[in-house]
N, C-alpha and C. Protein backbone atom coordinates (compact mmCIF):
# COMPACT_ATOMS: atom_id res chain seq x y z
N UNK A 1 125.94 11.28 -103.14
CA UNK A 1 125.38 10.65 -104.33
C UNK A 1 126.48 9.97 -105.16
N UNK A 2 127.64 11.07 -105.52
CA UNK A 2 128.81 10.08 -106.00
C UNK A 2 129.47 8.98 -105.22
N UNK A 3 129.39 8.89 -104.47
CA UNK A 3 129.80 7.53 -103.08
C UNK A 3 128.64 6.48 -103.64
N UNK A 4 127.58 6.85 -103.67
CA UNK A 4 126.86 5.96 -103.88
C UNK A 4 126.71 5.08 -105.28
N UNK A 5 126.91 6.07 -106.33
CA UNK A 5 127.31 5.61 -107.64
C UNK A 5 127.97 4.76 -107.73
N UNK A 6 129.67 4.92 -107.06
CA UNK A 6 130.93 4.16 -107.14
C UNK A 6 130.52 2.94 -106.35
N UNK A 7 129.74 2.69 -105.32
CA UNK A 7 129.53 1.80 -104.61
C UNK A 7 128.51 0.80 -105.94
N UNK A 8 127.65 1.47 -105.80
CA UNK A 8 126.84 0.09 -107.26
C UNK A 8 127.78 -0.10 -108.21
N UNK A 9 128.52 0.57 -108.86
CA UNK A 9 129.69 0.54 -109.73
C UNK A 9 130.17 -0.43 -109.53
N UNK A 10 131.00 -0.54 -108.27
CA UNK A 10 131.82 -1.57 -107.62
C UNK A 10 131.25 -2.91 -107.68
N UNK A 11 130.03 -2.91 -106.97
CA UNK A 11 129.24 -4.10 -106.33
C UNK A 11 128.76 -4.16 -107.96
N UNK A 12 128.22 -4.10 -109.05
CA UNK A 12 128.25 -4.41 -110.57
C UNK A 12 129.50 -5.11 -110.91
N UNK A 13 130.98 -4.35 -110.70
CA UNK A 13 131.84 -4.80 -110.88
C UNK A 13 132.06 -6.45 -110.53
N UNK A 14 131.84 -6.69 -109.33
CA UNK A 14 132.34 -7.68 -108.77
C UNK A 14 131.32 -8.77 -109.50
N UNK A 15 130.13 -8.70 -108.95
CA UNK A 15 129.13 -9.58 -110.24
C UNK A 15 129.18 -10.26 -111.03
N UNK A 16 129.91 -8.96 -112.23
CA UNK A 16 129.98 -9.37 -113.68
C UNK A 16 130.99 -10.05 -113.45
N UNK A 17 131.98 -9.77 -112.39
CA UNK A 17 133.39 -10.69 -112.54
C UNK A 17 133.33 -12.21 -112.29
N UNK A 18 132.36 -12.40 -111.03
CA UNK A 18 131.64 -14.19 -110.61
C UNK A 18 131.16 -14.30 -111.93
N UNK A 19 130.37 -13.82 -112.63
CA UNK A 19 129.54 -14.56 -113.78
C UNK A 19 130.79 -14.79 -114.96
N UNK A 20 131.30 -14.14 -115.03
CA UNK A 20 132.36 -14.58 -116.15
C UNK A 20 133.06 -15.38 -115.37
N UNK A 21 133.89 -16.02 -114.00
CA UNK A 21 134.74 -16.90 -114.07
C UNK A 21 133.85 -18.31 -113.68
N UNK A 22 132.48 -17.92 -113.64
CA UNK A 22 131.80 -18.83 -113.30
C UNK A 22 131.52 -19.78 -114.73
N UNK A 23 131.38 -18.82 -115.64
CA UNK A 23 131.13 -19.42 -117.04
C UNK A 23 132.42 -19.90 -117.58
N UNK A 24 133.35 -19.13 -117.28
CA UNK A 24 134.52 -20.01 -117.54
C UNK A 24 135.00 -21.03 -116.97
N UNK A 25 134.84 -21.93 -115.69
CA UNK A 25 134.94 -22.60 -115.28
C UNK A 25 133.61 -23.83 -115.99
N UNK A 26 132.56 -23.22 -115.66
CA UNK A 26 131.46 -23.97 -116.51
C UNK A 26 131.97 -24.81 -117.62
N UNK A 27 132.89 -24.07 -118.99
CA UNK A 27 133.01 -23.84 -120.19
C UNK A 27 134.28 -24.82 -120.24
N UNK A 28 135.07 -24.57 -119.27
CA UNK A 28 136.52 -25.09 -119.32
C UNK A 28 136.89 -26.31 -118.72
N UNK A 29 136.82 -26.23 -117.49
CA UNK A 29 137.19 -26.79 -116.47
C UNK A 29 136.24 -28.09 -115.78
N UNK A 30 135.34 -27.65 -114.90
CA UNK A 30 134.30 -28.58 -114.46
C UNK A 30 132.80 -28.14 -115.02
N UNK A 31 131.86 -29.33 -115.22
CA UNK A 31 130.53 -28.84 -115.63
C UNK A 31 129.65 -30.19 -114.68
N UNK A 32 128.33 -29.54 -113.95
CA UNK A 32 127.49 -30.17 -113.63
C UNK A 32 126.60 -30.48 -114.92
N UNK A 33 126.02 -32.06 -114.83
CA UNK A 33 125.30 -32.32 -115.95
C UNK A 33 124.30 -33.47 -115.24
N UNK A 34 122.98 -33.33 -116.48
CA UNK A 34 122.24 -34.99 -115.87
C UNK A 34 122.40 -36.30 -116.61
N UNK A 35 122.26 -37.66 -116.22
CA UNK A 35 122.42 -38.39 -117.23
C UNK A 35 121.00 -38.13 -117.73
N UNK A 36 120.71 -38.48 -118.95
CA UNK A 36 119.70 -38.35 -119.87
C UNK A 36 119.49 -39.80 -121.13
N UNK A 37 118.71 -40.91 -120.55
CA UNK A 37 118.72 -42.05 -121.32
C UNK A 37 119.24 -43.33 -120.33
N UNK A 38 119.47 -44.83 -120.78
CA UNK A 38 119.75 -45.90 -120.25
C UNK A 38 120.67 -46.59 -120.84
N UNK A 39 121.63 -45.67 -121.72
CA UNK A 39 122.48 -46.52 -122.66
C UNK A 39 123.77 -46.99 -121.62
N UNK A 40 123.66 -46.15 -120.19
CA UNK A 40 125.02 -46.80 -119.77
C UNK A 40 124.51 -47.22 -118.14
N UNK A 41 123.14 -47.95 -118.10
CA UNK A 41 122.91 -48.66 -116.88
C UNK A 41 123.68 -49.95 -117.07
N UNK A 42 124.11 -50.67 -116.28
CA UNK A 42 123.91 -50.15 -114.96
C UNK A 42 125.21 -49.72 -113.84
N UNK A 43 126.32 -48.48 -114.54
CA UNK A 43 127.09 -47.91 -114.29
C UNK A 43 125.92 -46.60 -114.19
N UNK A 44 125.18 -45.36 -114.41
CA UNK A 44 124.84 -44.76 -114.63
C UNK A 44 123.17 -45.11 -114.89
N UNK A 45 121.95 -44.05 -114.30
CA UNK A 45 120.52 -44.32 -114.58
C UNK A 45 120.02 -42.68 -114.83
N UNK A 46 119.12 -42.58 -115.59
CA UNK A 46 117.97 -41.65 -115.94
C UNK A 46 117.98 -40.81 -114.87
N UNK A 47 118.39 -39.64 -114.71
CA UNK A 47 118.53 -38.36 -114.11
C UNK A 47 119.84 -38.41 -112.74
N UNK A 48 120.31 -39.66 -112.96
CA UNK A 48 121.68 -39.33 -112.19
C UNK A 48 122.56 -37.94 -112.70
N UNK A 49 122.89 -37.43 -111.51
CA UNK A 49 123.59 -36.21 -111.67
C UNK A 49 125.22 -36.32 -111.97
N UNK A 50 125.85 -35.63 -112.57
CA UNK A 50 127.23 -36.25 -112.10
C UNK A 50 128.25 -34.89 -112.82
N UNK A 51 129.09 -35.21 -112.05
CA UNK A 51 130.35 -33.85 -112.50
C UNK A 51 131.03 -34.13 -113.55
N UNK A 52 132.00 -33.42 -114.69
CA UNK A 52 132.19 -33.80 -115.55
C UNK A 52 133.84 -32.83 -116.02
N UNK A 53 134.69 -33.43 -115.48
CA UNK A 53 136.05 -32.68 -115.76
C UNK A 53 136.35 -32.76 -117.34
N UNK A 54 136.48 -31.33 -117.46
CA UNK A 54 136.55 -30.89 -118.63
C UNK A 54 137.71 -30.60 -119.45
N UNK A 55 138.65 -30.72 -118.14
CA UNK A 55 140.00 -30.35 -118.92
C UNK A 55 140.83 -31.42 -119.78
N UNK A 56 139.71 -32.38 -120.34
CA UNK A 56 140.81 -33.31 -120.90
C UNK A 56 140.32 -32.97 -122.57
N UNK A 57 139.73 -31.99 -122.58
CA UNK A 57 138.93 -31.08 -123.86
C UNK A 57 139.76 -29.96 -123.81
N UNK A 58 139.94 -29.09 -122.60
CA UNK A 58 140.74 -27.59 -122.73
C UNK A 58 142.22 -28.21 -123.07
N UNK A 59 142.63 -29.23 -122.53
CA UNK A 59 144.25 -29.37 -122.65
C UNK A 59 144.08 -30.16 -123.58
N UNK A 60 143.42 -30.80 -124.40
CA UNK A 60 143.41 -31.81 -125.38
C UNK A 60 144.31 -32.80 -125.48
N UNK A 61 144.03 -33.60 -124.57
CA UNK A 61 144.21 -34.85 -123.84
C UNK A 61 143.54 -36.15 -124.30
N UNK A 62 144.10 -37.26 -124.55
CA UNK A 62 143.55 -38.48 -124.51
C UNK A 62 143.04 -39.11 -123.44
N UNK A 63 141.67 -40.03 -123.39
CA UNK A 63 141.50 -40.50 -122.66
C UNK A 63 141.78 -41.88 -122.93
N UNK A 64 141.39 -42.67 -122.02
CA UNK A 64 142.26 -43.76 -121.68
C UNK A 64 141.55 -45.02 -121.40
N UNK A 65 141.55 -46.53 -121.99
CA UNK A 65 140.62 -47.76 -122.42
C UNK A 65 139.67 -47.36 -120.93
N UNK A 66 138.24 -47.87 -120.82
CA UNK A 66 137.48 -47.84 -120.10
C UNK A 66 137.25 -46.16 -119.24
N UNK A 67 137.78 -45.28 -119.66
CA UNK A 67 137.27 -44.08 -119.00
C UNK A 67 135.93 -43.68 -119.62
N UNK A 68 135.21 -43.33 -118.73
CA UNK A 68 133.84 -43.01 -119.22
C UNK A 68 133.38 -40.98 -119.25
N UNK A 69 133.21 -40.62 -120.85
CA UNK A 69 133.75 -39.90 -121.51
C UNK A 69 132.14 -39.21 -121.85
N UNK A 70 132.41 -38.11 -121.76
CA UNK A 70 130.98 -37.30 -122.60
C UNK A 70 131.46 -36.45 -123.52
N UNK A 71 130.98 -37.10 -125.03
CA UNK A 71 131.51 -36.64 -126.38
C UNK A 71 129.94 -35.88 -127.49
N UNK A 72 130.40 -35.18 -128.20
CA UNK A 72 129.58 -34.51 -128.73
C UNK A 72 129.51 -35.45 -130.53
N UNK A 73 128.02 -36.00 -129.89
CA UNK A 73 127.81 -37.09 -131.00
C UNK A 73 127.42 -36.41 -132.72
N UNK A 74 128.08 -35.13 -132.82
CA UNK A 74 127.62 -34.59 -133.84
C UNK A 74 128.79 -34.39 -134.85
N UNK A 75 129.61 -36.59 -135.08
CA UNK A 75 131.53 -36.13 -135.45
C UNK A 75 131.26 -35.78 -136.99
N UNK A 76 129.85 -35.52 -137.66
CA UNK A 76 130.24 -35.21 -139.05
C UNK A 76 130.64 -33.68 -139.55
N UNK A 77 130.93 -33.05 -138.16
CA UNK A 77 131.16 -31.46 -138.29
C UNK A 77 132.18 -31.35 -137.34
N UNK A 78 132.86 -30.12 -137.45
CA UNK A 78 134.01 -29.54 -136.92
C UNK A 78 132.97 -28.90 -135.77
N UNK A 79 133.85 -28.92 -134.88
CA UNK A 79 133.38 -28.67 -133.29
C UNK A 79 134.17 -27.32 -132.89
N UNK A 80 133.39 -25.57 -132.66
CA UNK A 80 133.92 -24.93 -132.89
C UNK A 80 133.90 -24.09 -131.18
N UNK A 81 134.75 -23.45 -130.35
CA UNK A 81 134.70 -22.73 -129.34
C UNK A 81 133.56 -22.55 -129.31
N UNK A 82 132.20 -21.83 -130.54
CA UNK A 82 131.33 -21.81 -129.89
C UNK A 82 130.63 -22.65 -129.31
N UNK A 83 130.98 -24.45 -129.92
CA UNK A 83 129.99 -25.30 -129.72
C UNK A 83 130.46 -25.32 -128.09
N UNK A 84 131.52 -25.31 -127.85
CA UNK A 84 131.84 -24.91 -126.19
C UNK A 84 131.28 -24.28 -125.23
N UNK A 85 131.21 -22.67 -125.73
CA UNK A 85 130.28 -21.96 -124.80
C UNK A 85 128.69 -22.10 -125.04
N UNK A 86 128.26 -22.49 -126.25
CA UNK A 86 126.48 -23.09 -126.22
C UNK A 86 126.17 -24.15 -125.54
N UNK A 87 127.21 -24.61 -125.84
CA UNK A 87 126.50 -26.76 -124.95
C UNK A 87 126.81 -26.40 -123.41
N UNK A 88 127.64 -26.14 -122.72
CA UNK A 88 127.82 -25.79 -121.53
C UNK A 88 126.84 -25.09 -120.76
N UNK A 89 126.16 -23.69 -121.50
CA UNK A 89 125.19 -23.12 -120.76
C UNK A 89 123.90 -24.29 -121.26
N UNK A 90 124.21 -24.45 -122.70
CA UNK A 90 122.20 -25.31 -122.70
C UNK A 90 122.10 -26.90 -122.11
N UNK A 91 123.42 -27.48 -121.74
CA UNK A 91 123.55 -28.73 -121.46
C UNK A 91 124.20 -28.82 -119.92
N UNK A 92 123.42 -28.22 -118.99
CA UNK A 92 124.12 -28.60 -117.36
C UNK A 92 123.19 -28.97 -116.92
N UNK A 93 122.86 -28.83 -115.48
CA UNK A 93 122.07 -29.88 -114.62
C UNK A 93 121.29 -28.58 -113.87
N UNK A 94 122.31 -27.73 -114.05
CA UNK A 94 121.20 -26.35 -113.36
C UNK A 94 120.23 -26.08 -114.87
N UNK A 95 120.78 -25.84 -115.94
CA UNK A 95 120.18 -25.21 -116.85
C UNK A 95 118.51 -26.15 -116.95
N UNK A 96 119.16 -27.32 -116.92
CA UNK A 96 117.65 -28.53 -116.99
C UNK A 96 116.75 -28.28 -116.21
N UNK A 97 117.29 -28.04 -114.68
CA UNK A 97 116.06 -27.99 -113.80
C UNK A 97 115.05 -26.34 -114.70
N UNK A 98 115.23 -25.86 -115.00
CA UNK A 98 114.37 -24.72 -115.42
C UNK A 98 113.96 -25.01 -116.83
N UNK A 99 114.87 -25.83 -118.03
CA UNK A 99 114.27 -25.89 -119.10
C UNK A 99 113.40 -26.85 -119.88
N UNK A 100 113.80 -27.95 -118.76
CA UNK A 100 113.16 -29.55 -118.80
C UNK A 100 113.70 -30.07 -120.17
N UNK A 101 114.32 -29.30 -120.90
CA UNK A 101 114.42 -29.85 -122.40
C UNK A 101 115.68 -30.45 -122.40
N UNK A 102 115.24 -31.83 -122.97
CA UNK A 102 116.04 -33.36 -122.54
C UNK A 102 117.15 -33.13 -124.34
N UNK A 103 118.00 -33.31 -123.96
CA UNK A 103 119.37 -32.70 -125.33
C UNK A 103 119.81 -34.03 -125.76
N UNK A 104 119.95 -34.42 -126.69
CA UNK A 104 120.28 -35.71 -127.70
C UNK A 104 121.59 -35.27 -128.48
N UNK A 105 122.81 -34.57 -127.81
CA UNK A 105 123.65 -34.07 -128.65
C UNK A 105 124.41 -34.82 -127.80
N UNK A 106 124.85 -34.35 -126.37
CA UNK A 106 126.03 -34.88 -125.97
C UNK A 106 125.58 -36.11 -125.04
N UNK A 107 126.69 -37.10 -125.57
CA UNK A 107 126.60 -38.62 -124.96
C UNK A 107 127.41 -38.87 -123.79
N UNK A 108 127.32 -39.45 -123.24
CA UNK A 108 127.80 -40.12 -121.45
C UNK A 108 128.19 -41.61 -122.64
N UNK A 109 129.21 -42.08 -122.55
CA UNK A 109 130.01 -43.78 -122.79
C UNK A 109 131.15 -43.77 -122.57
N UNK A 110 131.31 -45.29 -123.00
CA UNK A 110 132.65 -45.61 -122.21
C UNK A 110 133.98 -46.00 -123.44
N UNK A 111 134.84 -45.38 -123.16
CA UNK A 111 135.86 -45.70 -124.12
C UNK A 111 136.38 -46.95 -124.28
N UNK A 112 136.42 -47.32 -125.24
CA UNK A 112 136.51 -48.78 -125.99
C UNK A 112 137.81 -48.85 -126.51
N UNK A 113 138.15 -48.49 -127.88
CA UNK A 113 139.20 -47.78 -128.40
C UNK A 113 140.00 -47.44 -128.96
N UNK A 114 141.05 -47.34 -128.95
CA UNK A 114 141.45 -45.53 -129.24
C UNK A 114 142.68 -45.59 -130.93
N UNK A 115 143.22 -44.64 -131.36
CA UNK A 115 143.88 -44.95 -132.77
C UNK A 115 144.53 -46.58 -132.90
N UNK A 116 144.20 -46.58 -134.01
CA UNK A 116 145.29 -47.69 -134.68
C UNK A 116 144.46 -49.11 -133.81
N UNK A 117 143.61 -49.34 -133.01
CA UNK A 117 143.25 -50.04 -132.54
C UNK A 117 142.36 -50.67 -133.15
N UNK A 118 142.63 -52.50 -133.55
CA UNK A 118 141.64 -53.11 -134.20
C UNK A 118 140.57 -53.81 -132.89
N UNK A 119 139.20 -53.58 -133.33
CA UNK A 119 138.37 -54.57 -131.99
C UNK A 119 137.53 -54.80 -133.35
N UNK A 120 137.21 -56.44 -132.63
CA UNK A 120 136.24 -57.25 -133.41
C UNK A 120 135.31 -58.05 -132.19
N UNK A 121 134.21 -58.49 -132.51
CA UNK A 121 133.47 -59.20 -131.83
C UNK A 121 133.30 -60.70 -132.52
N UNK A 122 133.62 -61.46 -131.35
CA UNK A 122 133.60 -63.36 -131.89
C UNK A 122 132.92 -63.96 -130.91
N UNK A 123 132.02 -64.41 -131.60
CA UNK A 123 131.00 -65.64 -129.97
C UNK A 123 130.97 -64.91 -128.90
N UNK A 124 130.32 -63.51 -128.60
CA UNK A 124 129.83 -62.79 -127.65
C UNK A 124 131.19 -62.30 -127.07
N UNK A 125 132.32 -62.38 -127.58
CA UNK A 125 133.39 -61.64 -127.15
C UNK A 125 134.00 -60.25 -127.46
N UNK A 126 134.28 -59.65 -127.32
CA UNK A 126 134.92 -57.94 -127.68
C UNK A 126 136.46 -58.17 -127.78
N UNK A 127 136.93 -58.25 -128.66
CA UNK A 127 138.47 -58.59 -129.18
C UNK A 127 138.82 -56.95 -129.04
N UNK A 128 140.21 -56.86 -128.37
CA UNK A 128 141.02 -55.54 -129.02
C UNK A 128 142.49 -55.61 -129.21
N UNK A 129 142.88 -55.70 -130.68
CA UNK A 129 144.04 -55.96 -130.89
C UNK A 129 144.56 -57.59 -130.77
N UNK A 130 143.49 -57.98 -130.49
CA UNK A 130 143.76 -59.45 -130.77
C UNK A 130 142.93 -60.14 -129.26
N UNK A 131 143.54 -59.43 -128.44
CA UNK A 131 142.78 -59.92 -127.08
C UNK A 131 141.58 -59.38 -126.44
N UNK A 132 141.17 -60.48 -125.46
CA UNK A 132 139.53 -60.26 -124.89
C UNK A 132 139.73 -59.43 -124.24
N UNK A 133 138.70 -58.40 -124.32
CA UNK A 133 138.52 -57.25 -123.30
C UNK A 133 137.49 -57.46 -122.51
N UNK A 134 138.09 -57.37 -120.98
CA UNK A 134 137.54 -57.82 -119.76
C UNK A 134 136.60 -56.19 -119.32
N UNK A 135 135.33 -57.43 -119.47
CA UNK A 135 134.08 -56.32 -119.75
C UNK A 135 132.82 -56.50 -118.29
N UNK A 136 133.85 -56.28 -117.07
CA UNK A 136 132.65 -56.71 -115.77
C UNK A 136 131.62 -55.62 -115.55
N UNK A 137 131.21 -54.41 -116.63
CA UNK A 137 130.49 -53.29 -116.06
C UNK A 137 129.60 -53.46 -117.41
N UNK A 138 129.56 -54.44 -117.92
CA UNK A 138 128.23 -54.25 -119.65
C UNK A 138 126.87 -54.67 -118.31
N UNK A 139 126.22 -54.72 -118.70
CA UNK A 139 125.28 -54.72 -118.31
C UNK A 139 123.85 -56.33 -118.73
N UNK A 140 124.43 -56.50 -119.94
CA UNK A 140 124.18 -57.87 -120.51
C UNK A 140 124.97 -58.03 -122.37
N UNK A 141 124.90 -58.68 -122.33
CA UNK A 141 126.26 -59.08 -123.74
C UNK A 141 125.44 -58.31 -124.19
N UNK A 142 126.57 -58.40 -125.76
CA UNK A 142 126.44 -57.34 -126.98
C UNK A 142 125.27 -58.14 -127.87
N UNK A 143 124.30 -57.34 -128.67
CA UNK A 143 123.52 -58.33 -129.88
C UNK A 143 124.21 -57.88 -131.06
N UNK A 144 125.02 -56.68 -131.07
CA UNK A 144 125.08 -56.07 -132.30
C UNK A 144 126.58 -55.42 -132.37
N UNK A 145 127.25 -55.58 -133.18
CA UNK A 145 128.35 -55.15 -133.80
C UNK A 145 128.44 -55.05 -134.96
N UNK A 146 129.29 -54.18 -135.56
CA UNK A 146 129.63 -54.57 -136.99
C UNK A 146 130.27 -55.48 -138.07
N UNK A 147 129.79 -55.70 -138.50
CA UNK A 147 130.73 -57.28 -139.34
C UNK A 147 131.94 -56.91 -139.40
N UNK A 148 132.50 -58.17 -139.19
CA UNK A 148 133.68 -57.69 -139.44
C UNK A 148 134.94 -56.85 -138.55
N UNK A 149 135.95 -56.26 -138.36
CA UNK A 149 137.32 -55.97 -137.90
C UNK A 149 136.83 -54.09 -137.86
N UNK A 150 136.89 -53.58 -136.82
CA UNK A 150 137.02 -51.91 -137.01
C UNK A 150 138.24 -51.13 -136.69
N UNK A 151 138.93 -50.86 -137.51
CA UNK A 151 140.20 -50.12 -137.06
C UNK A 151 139.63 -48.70 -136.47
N UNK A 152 140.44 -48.47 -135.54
CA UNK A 152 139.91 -46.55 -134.84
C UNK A 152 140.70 -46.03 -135.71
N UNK A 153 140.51 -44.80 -136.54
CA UNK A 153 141.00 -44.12 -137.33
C UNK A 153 142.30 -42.98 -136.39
N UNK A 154 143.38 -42.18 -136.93
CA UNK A 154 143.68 -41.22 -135.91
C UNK A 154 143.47 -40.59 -135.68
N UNK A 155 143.85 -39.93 -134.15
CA UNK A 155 142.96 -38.70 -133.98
C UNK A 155 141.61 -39.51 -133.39
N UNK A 156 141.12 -40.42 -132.88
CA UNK A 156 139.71 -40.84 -132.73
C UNK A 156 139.78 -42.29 -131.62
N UNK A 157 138.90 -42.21 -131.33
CA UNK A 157 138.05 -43.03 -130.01
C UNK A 157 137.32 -43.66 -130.60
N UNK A 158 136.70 -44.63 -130.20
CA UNK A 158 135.71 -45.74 -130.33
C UNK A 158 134.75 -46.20 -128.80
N UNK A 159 133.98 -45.70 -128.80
CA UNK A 159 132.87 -45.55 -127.41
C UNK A 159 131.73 -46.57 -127.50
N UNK A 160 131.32 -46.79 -126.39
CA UNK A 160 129.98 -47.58 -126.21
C UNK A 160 129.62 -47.68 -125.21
N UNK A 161 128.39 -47.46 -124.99
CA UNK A 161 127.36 -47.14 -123.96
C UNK A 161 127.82 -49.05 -123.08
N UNK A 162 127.56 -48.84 -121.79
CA UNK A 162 127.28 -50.55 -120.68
C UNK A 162 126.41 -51.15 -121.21
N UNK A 163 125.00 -50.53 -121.66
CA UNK A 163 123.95 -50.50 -122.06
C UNK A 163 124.17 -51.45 -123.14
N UNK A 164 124.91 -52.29 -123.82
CA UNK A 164 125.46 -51.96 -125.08
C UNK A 164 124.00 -52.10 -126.35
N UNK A 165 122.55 -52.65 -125.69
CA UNK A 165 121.75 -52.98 -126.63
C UNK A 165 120.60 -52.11 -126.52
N UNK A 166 121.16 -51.08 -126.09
CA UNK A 166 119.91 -49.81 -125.87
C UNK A 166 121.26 -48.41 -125.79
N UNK A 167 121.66 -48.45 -126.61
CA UNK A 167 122.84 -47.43 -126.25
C UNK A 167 123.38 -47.10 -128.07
N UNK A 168 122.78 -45.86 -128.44
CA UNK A 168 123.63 -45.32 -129.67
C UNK A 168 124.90 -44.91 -129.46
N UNK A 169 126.45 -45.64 -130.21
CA UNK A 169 127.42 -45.21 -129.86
C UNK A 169 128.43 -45.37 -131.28
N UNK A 170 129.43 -45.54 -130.54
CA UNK A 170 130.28 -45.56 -132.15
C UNK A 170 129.91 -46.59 -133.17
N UNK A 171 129.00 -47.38 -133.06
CA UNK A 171 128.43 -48.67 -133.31
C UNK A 171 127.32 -47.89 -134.50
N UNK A 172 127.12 -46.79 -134.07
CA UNK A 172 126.32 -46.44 -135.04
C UNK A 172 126.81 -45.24 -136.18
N UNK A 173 127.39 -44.25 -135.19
CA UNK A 173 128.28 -42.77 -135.47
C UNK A 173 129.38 -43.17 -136.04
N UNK A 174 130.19 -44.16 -135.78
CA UNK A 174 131.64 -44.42 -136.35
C UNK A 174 132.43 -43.62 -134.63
N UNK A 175 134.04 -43.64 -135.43
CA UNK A 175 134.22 -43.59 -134.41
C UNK A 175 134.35 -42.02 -134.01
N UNK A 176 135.12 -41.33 -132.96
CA UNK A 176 134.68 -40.06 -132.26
C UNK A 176 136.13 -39.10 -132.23
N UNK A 177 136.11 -38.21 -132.99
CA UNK A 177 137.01 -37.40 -132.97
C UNK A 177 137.48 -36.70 -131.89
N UNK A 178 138.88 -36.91 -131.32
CA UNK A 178 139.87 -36.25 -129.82
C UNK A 178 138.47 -34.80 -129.40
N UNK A 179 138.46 -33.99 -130.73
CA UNK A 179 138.21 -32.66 -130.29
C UNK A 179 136.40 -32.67 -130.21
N UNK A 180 135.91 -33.52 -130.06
CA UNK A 180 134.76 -33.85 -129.53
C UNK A 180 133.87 -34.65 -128.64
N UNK A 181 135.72 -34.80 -127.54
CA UNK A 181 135.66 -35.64 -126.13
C UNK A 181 135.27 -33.91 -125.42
N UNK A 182 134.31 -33.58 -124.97
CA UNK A 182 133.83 -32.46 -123.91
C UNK A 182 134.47 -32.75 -122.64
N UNK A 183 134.49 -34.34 -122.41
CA UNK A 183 134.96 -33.79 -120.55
C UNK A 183 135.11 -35.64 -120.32
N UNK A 184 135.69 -36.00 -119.48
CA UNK A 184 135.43 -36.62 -118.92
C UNK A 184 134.98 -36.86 -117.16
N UNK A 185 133.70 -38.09 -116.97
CA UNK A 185 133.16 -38.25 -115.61
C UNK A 185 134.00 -37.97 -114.36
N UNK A 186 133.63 -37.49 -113.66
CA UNK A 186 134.87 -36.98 -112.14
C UNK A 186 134.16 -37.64 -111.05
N UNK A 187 132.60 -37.36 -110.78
CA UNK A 187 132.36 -38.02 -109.92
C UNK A 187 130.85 -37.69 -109.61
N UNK A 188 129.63 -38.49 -109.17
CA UNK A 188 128.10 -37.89 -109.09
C UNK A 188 127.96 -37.39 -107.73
N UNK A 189 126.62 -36.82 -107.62
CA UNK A 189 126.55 -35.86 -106.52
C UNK A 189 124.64 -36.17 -106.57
């Protein structure tokens, strides 16, 4: 009977140990997710699946002009470890298939950009820092920008959906604070 104890003991043991490095990997490292929306066709469509390396959030890392970035569109608040371990379990691609409930928090776009960087729009063009930014993945020109010159503040990103005229992005939010880049795209499946 005690053999048998230590044996479920064990086999418990091991379990709990997959589920915690599983969540930590989830949390940290890589996360399966769905796309959700059309703001970045036609790079990305409505329930494309895709992987999402995370460590440019754990090591707090910059990303880099045109990397396409999933940020937590909620920059009027401080973004806390927990928002880490909640969005990870309620925002993956396994969690969806069982909860169907479609999440309007974290965004899929593409980095535009980044501190100290002025972009303006002139006669359907995207200026950054003075020059045209070569834009072969929009999907059809811009209708909408903001008047006027946007400096990226520091510390912050400036994003926008391919999509650019069906796509909420920094265009609307302002721009996107380092510590609320979650992950960037690795590759779909």
């Amino acid at each position: 009977m005690i053999r048998v104890v230590k044996e479920i003991g064990s086999w418990t043991a091991y379990i709990l140990s997959a589920v915690v490095i599983g969540l930590a990997i989830n949390t940290f490292v890589f996360q399966p997710t769905q796309i959700v929306g059309c703001s970045m066709e036609s790079t990305f469509y409505e329930n494309d699946k895709i992987m999402v390396n995370k460590l440019i959030h754990t090591l707090r890392s910059e990303p880099d002009y045109g990397d396409i970035v999933i940020i937590d569109s909620r920059v009027n608040r401080d973004r806390t470890i927990k928002d880490d371990l909640m969005d990870s379990l309620k925002y993956n691609a396994i969690t969806s298939m069982f909860t169907k409930e479609k999440q309007d928090v974290l965004w899929i776009k593409r980095v535009i950009g980044k501190a100290g960087d002025t972009l303006e729009y002139i006669d359907g063009t995207l200026y950054r820092n003075g020059e045209a930014v070569q834009e072969d993945y929009i999907k059809e020109p811009m209708q909408f920008f903001p008047e006027g010159k946007v400096i990226v503040p520091e510390g912050c990103i400036y994003v926008m959906g391919d999509n650019r005229n069906a796509s909420l992005d920094s265009r609307i939010i302002g721009a996107v604070p380092l510590d609320h880049v979650i992950g960037k795209y690795a590759f779909k499946f």
